[in-house]
PDB file of N, CA and C in Angstrom:
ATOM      1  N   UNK A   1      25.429  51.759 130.447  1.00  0.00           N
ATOM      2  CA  UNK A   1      24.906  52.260 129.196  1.00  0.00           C
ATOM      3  C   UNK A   1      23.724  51.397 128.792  1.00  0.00           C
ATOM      4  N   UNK A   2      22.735  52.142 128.084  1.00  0.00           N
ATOM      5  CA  UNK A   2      21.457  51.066 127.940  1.00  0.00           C
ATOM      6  C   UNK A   2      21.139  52.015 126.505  1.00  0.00           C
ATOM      7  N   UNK A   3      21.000  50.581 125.518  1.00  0.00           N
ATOM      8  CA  UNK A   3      21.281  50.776 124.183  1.00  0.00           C
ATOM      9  C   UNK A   3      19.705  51.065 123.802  1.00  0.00           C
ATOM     10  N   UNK A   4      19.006  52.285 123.810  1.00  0.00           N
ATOM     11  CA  UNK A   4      17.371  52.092 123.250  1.00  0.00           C
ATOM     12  C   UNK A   4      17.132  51.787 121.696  1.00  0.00           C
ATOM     13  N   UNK A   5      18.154  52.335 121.187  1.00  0.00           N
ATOM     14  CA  UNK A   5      17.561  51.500 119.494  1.00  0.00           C
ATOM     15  C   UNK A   5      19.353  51.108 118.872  1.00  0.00           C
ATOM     16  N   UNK A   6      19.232  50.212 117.504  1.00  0.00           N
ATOM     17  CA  UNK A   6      20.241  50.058 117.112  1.00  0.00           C
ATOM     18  C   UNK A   6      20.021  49.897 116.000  1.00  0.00           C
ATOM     19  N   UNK A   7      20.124  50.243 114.653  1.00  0.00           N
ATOM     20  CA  UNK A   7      20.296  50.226 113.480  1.00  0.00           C
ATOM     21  C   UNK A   7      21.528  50.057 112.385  1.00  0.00           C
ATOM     22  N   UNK A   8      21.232  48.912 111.800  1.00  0.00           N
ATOM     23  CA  UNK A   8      22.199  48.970 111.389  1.00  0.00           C
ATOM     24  C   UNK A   8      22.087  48.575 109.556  1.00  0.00           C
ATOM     25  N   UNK A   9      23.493  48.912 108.732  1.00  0.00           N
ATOM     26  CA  UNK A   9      23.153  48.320 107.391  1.00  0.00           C
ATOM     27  C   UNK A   9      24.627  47.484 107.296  1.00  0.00           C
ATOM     28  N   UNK A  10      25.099  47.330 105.720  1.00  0.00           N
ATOM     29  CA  UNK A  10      26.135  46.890 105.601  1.00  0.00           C
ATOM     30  C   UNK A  10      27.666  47.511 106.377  1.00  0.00           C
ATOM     31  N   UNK A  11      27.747  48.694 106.068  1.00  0.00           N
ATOM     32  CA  UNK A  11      28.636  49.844 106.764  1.00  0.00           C
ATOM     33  C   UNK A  11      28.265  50.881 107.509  1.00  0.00           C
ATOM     34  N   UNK A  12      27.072  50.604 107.809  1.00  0.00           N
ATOM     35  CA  UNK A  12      26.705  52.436 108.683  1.00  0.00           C
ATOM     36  C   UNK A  12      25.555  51.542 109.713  1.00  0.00           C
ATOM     37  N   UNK A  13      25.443  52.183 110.632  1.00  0.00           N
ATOM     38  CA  UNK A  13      25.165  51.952 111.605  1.00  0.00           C
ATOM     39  C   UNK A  13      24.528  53.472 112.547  1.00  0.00           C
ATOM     40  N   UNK A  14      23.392  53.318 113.364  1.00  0.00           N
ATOM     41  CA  UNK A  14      22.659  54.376 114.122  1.00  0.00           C
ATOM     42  C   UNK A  14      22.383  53.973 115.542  1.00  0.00           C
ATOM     43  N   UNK A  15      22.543  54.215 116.444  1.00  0.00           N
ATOM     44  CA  UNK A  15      22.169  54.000 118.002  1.00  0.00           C
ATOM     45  C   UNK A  15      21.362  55.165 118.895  1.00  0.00           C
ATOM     46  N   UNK A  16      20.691  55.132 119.501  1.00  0.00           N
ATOM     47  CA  UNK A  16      20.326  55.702 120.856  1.00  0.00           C
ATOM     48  C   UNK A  16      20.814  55.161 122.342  1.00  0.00           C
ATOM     49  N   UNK A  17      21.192  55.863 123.012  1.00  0.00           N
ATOM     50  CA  UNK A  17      21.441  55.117 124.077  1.00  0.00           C
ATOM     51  C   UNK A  17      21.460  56.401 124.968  1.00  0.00           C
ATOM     52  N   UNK A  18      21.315  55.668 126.221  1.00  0.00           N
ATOM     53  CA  UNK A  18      20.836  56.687 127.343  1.00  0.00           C
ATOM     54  C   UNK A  18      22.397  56.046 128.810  1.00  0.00           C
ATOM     55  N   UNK A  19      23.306  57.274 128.955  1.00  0.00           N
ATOM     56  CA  UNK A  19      24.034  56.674 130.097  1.00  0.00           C
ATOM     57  C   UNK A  19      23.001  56.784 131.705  1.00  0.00           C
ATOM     58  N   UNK A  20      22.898  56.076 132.679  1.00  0.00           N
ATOM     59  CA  UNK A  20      21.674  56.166 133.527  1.00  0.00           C
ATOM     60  C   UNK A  20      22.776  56.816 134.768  1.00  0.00           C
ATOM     61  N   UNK A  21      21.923  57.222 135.443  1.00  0.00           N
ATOM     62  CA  UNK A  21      22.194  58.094 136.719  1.00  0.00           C
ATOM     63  C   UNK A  21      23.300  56.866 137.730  1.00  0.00           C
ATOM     64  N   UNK A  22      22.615  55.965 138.007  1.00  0.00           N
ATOM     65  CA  UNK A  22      23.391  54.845 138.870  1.00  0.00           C
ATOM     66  C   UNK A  22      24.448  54.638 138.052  1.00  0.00           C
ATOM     67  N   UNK A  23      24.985  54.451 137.007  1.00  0.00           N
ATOM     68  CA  UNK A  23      26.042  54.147 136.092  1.00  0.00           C
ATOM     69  C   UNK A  23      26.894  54.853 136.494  1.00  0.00           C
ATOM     70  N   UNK A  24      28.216  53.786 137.558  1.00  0.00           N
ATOM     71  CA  UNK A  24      29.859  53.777 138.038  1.00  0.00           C
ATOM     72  C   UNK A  24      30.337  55.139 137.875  1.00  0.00           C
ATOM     73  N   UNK A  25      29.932  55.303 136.064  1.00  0.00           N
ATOM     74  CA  UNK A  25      30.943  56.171 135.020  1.00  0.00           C
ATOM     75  C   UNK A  25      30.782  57.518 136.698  1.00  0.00           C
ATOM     76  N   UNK A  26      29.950  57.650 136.632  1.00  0.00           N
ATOM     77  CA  UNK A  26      29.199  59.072 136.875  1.00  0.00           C
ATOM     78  C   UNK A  26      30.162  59.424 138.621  1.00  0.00           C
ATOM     79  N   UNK A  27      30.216  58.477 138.901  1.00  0.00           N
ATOM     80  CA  UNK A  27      30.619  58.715 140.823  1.00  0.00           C
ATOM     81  C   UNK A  27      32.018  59.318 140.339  1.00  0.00           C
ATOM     82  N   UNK A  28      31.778  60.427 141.288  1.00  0.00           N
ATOM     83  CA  UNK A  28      33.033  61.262 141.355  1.00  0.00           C
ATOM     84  C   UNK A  28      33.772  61.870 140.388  1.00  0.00           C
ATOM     85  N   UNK A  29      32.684  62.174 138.967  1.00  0.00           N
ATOM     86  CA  UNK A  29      32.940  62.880 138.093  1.00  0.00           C
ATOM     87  C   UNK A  29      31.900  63.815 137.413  1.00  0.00           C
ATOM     88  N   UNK A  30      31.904  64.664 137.927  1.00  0.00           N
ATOM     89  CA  UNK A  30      32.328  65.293 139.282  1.00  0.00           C
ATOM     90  C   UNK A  30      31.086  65.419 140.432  1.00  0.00           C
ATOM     91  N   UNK A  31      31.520  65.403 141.449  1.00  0.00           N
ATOM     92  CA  UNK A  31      30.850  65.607 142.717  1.00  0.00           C
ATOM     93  C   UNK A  31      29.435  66.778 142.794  1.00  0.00           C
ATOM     94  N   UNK A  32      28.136  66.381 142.760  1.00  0.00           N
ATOM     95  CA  UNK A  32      27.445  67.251 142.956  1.00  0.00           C
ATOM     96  C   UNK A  32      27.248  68.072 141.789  1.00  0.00           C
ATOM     97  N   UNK A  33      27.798  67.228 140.437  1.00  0.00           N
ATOM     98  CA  UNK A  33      27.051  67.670 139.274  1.00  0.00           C
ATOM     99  C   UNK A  33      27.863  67.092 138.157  1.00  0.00           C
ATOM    100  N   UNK A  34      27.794  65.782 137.900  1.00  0.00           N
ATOM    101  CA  UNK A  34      28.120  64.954 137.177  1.00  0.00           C
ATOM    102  C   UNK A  34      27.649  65.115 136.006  1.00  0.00           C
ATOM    103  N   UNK A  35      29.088  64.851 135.036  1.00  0.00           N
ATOM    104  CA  UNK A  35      28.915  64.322 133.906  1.00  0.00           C
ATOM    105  C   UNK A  35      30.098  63.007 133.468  1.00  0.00           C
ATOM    106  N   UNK A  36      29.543  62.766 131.837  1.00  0.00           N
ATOM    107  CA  UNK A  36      29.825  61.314 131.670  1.00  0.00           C
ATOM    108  C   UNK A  36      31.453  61.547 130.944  1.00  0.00           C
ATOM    109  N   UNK A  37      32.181  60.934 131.460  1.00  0.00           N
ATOM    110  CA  UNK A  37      33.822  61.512 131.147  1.00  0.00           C
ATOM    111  C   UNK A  37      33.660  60.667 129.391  1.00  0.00           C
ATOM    112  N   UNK A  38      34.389  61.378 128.823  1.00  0.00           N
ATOM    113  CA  UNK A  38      34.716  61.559 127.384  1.00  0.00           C
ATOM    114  C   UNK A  38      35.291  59.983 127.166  1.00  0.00           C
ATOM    115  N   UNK A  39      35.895  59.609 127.975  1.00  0.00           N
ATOM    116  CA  UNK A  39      36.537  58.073 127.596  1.00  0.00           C
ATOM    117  C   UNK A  39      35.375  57.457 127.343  1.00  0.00           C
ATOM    118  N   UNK A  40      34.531  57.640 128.096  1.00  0.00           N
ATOM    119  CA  UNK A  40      33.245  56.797 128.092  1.00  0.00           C
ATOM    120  C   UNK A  40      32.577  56.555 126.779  1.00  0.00           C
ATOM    121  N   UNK A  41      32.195  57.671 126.204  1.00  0.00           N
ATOM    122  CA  UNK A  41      31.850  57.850 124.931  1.00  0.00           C
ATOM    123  C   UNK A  41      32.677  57.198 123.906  1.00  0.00           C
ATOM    124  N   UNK A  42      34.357  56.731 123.866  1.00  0.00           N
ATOM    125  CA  UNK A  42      35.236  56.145 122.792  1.00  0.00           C
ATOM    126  C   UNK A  42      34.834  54.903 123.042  1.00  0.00           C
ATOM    127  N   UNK A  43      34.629  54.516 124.240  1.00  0.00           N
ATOM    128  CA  UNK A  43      34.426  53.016 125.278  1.00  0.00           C
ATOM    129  C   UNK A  43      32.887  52.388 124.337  1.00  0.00           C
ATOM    130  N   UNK A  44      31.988  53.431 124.340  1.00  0.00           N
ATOM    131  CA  UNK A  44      30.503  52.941 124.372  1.00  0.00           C
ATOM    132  C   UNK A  44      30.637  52.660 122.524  1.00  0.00           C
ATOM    133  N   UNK A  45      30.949  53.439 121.329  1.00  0.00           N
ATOM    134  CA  UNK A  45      31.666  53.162 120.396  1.00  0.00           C
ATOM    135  C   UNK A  45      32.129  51.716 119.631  1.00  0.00           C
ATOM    136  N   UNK A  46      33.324  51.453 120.696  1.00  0.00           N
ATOM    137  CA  UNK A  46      33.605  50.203 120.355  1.00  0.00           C
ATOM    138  C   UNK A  46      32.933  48.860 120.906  1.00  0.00           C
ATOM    139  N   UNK A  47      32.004  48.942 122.204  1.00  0.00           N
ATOM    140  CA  UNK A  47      31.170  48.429 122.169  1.00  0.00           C
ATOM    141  C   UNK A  47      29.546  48.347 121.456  1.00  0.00           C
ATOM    142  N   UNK A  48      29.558  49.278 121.034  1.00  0.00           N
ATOM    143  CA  UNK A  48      28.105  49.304 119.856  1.00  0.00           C
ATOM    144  C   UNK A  48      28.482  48.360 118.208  1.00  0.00           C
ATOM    145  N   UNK A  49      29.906  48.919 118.100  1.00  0.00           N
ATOM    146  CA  UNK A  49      30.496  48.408 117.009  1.00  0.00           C
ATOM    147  C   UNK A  49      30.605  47.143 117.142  1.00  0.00           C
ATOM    148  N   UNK A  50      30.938  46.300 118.332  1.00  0.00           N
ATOM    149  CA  UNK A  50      31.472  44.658 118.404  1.00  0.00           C
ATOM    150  C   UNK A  50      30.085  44.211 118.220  1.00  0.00           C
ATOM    151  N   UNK A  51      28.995  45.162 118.714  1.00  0.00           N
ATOM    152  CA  UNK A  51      27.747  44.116 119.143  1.00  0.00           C
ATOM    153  C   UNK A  51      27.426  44.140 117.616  1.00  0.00           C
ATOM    154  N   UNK A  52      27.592  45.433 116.694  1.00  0.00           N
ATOM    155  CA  UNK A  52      27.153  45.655 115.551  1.00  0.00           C
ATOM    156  C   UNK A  52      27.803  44.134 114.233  1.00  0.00           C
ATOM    157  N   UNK A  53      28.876  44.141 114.526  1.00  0.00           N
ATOM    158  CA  UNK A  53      29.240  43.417 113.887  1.00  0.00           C
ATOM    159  C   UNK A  53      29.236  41.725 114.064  1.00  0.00           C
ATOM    160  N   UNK A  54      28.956  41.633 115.327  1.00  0.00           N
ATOM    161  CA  UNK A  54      29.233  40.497 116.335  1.00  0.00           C
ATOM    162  C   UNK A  54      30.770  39.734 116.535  1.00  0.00           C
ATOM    163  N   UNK A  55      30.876  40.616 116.919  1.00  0.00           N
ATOM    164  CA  UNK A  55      32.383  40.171 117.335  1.00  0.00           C
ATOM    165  C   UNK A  55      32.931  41.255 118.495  1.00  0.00           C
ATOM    166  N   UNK A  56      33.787  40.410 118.939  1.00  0.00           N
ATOM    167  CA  UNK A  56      34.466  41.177 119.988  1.00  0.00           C
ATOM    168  C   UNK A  56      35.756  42.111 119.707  1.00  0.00           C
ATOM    169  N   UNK A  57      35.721  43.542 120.081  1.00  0.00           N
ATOM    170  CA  UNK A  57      36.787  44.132 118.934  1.00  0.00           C
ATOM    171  C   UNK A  57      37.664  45.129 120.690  1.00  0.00           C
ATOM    172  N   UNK A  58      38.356  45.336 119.880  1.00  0.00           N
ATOM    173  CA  UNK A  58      39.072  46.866 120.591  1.00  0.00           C
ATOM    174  C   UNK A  58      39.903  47.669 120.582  1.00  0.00           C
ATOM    175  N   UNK A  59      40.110  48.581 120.442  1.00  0.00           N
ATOM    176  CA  UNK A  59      40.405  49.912 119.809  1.00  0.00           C
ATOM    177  C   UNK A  59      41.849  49.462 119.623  1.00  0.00           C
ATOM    178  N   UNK A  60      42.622  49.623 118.399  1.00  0.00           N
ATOM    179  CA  UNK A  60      43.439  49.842 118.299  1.00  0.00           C
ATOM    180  C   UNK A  60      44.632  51.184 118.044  1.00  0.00           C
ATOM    181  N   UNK A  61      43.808  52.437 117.676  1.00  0.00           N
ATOM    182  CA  UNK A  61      44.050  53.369 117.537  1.00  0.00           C
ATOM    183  C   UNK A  61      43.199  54.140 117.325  1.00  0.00           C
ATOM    184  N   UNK A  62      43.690  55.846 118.247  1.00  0.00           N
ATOM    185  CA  UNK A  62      42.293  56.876 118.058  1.00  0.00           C
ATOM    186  C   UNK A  62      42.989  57.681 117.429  1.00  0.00           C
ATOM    187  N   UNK A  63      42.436  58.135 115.631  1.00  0.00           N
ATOM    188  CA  UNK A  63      43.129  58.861 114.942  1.00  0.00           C
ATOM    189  C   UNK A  63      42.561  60.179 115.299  1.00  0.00           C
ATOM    190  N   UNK A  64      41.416  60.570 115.913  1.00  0.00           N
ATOM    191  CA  UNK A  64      40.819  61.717 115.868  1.00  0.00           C
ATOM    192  C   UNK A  64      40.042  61.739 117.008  1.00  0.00           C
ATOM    193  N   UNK A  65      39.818  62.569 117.900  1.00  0.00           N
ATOM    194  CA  UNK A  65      38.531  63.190 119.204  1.00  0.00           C
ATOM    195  C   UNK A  65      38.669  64.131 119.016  1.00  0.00           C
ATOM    196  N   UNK A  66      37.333  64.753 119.123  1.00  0.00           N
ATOM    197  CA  UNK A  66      37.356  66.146 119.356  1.00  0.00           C
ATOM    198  C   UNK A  66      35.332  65.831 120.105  1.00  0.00           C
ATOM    199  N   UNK A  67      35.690  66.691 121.208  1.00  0.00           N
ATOM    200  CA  UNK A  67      34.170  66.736 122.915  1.00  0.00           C
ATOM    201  C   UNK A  67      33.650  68.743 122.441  1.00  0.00           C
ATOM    202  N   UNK A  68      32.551  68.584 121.864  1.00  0.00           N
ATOM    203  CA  UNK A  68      31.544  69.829 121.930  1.00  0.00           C
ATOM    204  C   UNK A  68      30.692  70.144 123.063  1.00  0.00           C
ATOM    205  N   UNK A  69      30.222  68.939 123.553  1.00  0.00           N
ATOM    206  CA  UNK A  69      29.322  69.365 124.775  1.00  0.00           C
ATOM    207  C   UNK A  69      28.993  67.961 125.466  1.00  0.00           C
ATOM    208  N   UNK A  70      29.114  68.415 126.967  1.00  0.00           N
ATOM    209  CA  UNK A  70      28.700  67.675 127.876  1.00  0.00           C
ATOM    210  C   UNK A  70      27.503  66.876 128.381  1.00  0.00           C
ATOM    211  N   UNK A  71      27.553  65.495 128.728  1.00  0.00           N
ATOM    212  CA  UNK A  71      26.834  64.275 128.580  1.00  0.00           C
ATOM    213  C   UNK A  71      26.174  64.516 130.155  1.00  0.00           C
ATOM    214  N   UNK A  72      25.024  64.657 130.782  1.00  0.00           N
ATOM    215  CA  UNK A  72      24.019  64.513 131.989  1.00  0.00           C
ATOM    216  C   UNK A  72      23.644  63.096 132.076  1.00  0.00           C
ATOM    217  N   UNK A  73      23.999  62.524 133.057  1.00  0.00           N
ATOM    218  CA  UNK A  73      22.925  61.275 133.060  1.00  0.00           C
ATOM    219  C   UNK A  73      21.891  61.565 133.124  1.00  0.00           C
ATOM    220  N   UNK A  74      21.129  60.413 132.548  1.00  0.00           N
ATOM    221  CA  UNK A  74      19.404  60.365 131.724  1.00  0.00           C
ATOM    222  C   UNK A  74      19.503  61.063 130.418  1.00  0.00           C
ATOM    223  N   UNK A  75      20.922  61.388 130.155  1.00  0.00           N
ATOM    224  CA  UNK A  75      20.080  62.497 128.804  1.00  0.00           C
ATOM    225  C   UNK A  75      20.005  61.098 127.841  1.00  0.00           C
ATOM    226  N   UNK A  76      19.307  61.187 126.425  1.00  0.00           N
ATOM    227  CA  UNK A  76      19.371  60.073 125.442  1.00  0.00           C
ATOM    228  C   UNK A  76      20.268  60.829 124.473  1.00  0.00           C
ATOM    229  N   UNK A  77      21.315  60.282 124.199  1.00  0.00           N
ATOM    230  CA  UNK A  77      22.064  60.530 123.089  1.00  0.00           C
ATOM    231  C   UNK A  77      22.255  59.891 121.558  1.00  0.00           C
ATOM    232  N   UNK A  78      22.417  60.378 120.775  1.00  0.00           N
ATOM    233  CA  UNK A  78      22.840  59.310 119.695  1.00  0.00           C
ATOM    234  C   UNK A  78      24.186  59.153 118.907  1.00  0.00           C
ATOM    235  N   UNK A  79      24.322  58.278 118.149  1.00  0.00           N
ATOM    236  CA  UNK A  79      25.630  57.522 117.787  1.00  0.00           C
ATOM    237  C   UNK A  79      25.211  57.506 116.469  1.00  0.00           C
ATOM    238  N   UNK A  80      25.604  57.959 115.239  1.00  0.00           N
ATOM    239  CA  UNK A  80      25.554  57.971 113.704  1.00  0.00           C
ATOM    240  C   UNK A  80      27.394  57.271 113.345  1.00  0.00           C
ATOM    241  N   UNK A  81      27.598  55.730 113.074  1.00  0.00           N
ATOM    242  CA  UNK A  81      29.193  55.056 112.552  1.00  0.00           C
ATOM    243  C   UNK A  81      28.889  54.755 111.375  1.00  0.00           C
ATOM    244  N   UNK A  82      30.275  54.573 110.564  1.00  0.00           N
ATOM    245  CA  UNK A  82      29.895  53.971 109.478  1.00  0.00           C
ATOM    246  C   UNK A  82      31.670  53.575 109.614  1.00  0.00           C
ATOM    247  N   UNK A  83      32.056  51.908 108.679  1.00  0.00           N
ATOM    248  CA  UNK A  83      32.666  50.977 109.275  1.00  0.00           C
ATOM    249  C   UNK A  83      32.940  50.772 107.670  1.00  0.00           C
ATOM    250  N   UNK A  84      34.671  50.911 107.712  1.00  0.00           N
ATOM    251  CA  UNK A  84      35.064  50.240 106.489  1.00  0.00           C
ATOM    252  C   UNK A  84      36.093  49.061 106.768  1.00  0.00           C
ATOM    253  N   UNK A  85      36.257  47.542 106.489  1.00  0.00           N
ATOM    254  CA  UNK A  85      36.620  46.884 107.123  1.00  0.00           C
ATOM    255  C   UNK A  85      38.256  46.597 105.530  1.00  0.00           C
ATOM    256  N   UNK A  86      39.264  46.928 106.181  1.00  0.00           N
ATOM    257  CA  UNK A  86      40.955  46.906 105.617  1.00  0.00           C
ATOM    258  C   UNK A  86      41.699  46.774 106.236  1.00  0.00           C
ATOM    259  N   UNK A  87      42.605  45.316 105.670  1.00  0.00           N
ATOM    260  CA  UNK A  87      43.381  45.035 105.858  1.00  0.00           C
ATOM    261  C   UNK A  87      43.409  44.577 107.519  1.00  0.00           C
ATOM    262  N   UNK A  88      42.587  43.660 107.525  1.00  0.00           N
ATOM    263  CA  UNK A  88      42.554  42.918 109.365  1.00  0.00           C
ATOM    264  C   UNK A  88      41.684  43.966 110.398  1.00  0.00           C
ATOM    265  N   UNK A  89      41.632  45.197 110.021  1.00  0.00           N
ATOM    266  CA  UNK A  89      41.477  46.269 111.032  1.00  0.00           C
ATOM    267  C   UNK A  89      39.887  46.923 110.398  1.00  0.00           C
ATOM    268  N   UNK A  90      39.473  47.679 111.113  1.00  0.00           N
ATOM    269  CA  UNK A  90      38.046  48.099 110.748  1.00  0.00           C
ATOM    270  C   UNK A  90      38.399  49.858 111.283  1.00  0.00           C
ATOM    271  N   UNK A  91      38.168  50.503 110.440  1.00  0.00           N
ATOM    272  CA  UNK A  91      38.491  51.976 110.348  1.00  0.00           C
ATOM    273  C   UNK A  91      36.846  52.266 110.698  1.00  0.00           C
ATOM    274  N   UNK A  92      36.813  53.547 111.574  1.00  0.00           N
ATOM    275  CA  UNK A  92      34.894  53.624 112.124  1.00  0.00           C
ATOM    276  C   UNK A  92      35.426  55.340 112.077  1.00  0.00           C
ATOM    277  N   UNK A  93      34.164  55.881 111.818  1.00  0.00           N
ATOM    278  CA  UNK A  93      34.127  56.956 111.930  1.00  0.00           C
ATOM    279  C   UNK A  93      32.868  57.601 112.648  1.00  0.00           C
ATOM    280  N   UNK A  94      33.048  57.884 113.493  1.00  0.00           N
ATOM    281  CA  UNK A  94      31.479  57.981 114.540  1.00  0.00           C
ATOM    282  C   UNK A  94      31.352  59.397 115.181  1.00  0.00           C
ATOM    283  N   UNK A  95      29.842  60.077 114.997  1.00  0.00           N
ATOM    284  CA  UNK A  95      29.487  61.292 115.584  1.00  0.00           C
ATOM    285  C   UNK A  95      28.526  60.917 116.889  1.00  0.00           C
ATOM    286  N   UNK A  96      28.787  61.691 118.041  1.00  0.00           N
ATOM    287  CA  UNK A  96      27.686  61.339 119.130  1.00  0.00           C
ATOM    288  C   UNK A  96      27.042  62.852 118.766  1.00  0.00           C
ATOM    289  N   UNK A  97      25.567  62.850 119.115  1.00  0.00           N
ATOM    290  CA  UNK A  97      24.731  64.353 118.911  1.00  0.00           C
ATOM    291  C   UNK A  97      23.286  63.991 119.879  1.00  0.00           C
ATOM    292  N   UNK A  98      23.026  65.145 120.529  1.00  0.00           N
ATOM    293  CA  UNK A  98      21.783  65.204 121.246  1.00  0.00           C
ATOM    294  C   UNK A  98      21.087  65.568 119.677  1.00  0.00           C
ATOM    295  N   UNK A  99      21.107  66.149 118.526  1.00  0.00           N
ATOM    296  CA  UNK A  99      19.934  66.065 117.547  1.00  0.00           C
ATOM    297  C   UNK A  99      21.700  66.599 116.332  1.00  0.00           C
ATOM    298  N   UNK A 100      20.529  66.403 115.340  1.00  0.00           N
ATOM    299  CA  UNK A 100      21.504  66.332 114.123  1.00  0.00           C
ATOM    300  C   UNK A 100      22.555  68.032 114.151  1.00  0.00           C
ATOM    301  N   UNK A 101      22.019  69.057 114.751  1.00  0.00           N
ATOM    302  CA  UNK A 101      22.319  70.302 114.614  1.00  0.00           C
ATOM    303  C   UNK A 101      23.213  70.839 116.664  1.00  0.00           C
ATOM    304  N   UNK A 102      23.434  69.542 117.161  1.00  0.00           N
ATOM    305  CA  UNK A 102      23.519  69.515 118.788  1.00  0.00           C
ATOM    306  C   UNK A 102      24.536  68.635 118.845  1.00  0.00           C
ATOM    307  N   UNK A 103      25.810  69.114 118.322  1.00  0.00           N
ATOM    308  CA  UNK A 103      26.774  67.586 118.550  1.00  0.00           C
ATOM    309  C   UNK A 103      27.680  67.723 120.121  1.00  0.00           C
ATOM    310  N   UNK A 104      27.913  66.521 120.237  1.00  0.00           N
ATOM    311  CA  UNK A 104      28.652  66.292 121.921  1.00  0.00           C
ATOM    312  C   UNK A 104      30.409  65.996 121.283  1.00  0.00           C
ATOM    313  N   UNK A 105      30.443  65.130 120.116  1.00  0.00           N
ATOM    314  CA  UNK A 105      31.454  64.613 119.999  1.00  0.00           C
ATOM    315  C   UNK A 105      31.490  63.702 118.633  1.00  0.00           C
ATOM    316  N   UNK A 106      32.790  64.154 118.354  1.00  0.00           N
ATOM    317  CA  UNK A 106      33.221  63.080 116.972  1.00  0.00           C
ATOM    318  C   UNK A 106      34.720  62.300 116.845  1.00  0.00           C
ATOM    319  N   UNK A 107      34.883  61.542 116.319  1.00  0.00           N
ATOM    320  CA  UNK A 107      36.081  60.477 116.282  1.00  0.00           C
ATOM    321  C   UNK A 107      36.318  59.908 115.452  1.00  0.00           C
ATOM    322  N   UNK A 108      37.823  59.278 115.211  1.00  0.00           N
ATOM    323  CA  UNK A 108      37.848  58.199 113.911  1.00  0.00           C
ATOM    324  C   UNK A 108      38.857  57.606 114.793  1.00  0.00           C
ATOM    325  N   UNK A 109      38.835  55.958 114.665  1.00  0.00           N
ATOM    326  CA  UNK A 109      39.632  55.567 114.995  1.00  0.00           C
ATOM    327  C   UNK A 109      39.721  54.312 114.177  1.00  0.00           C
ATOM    328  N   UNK A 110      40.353  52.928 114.943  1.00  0.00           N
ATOM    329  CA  UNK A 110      40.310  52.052 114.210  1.00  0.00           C
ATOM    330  C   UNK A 110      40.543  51.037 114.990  1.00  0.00           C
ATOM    331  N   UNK A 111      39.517  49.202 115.014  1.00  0.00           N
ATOM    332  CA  UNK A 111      39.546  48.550 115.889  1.00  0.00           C
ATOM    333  C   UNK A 111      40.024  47.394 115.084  1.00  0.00           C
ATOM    334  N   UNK A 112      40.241  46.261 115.915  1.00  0.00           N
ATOM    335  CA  UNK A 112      40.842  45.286 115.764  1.00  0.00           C
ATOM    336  C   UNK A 112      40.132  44.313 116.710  1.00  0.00           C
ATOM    337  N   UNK A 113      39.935  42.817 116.196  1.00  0.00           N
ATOM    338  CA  UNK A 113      39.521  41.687 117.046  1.00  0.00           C
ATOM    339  C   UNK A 113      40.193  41.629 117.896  1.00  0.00           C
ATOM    340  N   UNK A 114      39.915  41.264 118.977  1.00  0.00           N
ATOM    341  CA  UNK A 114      40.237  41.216 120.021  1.00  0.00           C
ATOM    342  C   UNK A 114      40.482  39.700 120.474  1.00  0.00           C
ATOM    343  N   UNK A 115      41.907  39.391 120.824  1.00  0.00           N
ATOM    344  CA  UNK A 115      42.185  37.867 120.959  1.00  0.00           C
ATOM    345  C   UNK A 115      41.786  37.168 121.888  1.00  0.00           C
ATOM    346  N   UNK A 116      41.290  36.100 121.949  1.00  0.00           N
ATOM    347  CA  UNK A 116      40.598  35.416 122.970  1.00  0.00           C
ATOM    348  C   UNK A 116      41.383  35.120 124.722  1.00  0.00           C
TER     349      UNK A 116
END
């Protein structure tokens, strides 16, 4: 995953990121016309979020997925979170969309530091 922009405020947060053709994710899913498996997208999430916050986090629970449309390597996608931090745990609520009216995928879940 290669992060092209990252924005962020107190609780909300914006990304671009592009998954690339050579990227693991892609081999053998599927053969001769790949796309980027849906885990990937919960995966890329909680890593935008740790870098966002600086800390190292990881998922403790996925209250919500729901996949609209399928990820091509090279395509550039984006990431719109916003992060309420209760009770030890950080509740995120995050949309992936090729444009504001083009969504791939949305989620809520909730992460937790991750112990050394």
């Amino acid at each position: 995953m290669q992060i092209n922009t990252l924005t962020l405020d107190k609780e909300h947060g914006e990304a671009r990121v592009t998954f690339l053709e050579e990227d693991p994710l892609f081999r053998g899913h599927f053969e001769g016309e790949p796309i980027l498996p849906g885990v990937a997208l919960i995966d890329a999430v909680v890593q935008i979020v740790s870098q966002s916050k600086g800390k190292t986090l990881k998922l403790k629970k996925l209250s919500y997925v729901k996949f609209f449309q399928i990820v091509k390597p090279g395509q550039q996608i984006g990431l719109i979170f916003d992060c309420i931090e209760k009770e030890g745990h950080l509740k995120v609520q995050a949309r992936w969309d090729f444009t504001a009216e083009q969504k791939i995928a949305a989620l809520s879940c909730e992460l937790v530091e991750a112990s050394v």
